[in-house]
C-alpha atoms as a PDB file:
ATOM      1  CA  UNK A   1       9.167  10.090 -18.345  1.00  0.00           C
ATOM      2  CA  UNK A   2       9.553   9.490 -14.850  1.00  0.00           C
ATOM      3  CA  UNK A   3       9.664  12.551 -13.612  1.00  0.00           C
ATOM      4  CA  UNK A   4       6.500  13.241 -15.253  1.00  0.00           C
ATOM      5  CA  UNK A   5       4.990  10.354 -13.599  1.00  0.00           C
ATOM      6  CA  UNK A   6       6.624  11.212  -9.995  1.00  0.00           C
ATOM      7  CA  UNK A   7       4.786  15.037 -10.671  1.00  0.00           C
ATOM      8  CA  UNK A   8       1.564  13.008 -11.064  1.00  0.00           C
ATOM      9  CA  UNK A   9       1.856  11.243  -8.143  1.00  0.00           C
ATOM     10  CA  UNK A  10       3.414  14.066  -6.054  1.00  0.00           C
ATOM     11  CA  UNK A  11      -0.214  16.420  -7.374  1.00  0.00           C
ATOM     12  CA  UNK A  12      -2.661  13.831  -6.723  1.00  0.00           C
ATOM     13  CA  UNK A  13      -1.240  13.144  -3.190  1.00  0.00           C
ATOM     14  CA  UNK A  14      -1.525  16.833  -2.357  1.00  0.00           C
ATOM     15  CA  UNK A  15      -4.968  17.071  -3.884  1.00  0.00           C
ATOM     16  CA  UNK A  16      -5.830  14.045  -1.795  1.00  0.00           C
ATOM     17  CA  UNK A  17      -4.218  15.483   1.698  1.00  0.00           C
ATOM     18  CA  UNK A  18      -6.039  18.821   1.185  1.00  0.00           C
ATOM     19  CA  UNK A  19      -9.501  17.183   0.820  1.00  0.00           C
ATOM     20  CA  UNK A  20      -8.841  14.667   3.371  1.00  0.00           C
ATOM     21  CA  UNK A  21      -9.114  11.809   1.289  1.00  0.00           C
ATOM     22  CA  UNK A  22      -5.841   9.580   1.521  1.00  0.00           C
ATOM     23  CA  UNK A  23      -7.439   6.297   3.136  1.00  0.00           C
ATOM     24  CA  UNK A  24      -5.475   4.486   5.429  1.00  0.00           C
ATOM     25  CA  UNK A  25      -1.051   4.268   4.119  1.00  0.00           C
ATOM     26  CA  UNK A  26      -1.733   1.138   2.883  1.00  0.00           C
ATOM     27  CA  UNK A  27      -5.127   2.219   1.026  1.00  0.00           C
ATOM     28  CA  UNK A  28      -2.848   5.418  -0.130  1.00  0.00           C
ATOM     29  CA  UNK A  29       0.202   3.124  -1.874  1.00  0.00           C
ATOM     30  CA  UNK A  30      -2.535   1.383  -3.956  1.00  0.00           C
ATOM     31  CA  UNK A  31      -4.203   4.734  -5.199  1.00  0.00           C
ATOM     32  CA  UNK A  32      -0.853   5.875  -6.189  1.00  0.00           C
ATOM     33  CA  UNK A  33       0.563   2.888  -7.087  1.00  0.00           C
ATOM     34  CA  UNK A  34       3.535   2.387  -4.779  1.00  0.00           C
ATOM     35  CA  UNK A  35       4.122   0.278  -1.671  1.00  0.00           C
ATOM     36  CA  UNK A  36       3.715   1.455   1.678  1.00  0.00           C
ATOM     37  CA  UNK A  37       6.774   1.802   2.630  1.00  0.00           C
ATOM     38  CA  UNK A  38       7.496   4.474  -0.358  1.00  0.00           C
ATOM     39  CA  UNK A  39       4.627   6.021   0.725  1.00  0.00           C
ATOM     40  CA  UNK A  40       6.454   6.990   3.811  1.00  0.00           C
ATOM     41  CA  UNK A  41       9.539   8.380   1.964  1.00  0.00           C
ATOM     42  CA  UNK A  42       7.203  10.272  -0.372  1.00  0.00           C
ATOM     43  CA  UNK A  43       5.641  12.246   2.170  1.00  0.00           C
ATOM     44  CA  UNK A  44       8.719  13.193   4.098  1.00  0.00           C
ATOM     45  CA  UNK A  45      10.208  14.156   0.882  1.00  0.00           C
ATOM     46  CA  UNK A  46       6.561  16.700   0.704  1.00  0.00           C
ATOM     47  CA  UNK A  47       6.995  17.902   3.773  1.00  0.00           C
ATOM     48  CA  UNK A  48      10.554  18.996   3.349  1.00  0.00           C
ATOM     49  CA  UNK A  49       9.782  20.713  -0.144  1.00  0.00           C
ATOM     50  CA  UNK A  50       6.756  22.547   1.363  1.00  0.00           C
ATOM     51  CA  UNK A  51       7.649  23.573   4.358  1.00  0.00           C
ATOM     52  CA  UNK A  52       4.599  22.129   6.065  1.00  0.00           C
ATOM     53  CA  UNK A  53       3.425  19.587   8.528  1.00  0.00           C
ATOM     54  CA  UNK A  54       1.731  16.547   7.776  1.00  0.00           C
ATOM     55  CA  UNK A  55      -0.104  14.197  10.063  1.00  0.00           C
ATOM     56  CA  UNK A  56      -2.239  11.232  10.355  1.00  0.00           C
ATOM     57  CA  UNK A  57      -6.033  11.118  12.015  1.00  0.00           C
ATOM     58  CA  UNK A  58      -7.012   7.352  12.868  1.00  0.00           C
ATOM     59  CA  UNK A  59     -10.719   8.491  13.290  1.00  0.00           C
ATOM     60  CA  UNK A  60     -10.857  10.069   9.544  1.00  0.00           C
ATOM     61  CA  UNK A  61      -8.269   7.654   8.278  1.00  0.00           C
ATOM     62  CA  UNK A  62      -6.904   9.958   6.336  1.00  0.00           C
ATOM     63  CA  UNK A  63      -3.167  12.460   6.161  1.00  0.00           C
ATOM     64  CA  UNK A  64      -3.659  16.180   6.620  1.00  0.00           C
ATOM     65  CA  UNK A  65      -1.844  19.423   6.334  1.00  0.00           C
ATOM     66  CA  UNK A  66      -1.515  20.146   9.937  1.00  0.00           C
ATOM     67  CA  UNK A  67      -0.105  23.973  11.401  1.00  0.00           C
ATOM     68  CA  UNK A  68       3.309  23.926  13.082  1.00  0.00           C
ATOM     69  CA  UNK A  69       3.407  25.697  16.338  1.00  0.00           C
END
């Protein structure tokens, strides 16, 4: 059951990243449900399974899939 509910979270969060949409961190942990500070680990842990870059834009307020150079 909780890995069914870690895959929801995990789908949303990308879905939310590729239309720019996350909100500030603190805006993010209430959307999915966690604190902020597990927001942190949760997108580390993304960027390590998908081999991509992920960053923050204060003007949008929102995390993005960003290209590694």
């Amino acid at each position: 059951m909780a890995g069914l509910k870690y895959y929801e979270r995990t789908k949303l969060l990308i879905e939310l990243i590729e239309k720019r949409k996350t909100g500030s961190p603190g805006e993010l942990a209430g959307k999915l449900g966690l604190k902020e500070r597990m927001i942190y680990n949760v997108l580390d842990d993304l960027r390590l399974a998908l081999g991509k870059d992920i960053s923050y834009c204060k003007e949008k307020k929102s995390y993005f899939f960003s290209e590694k150079y």
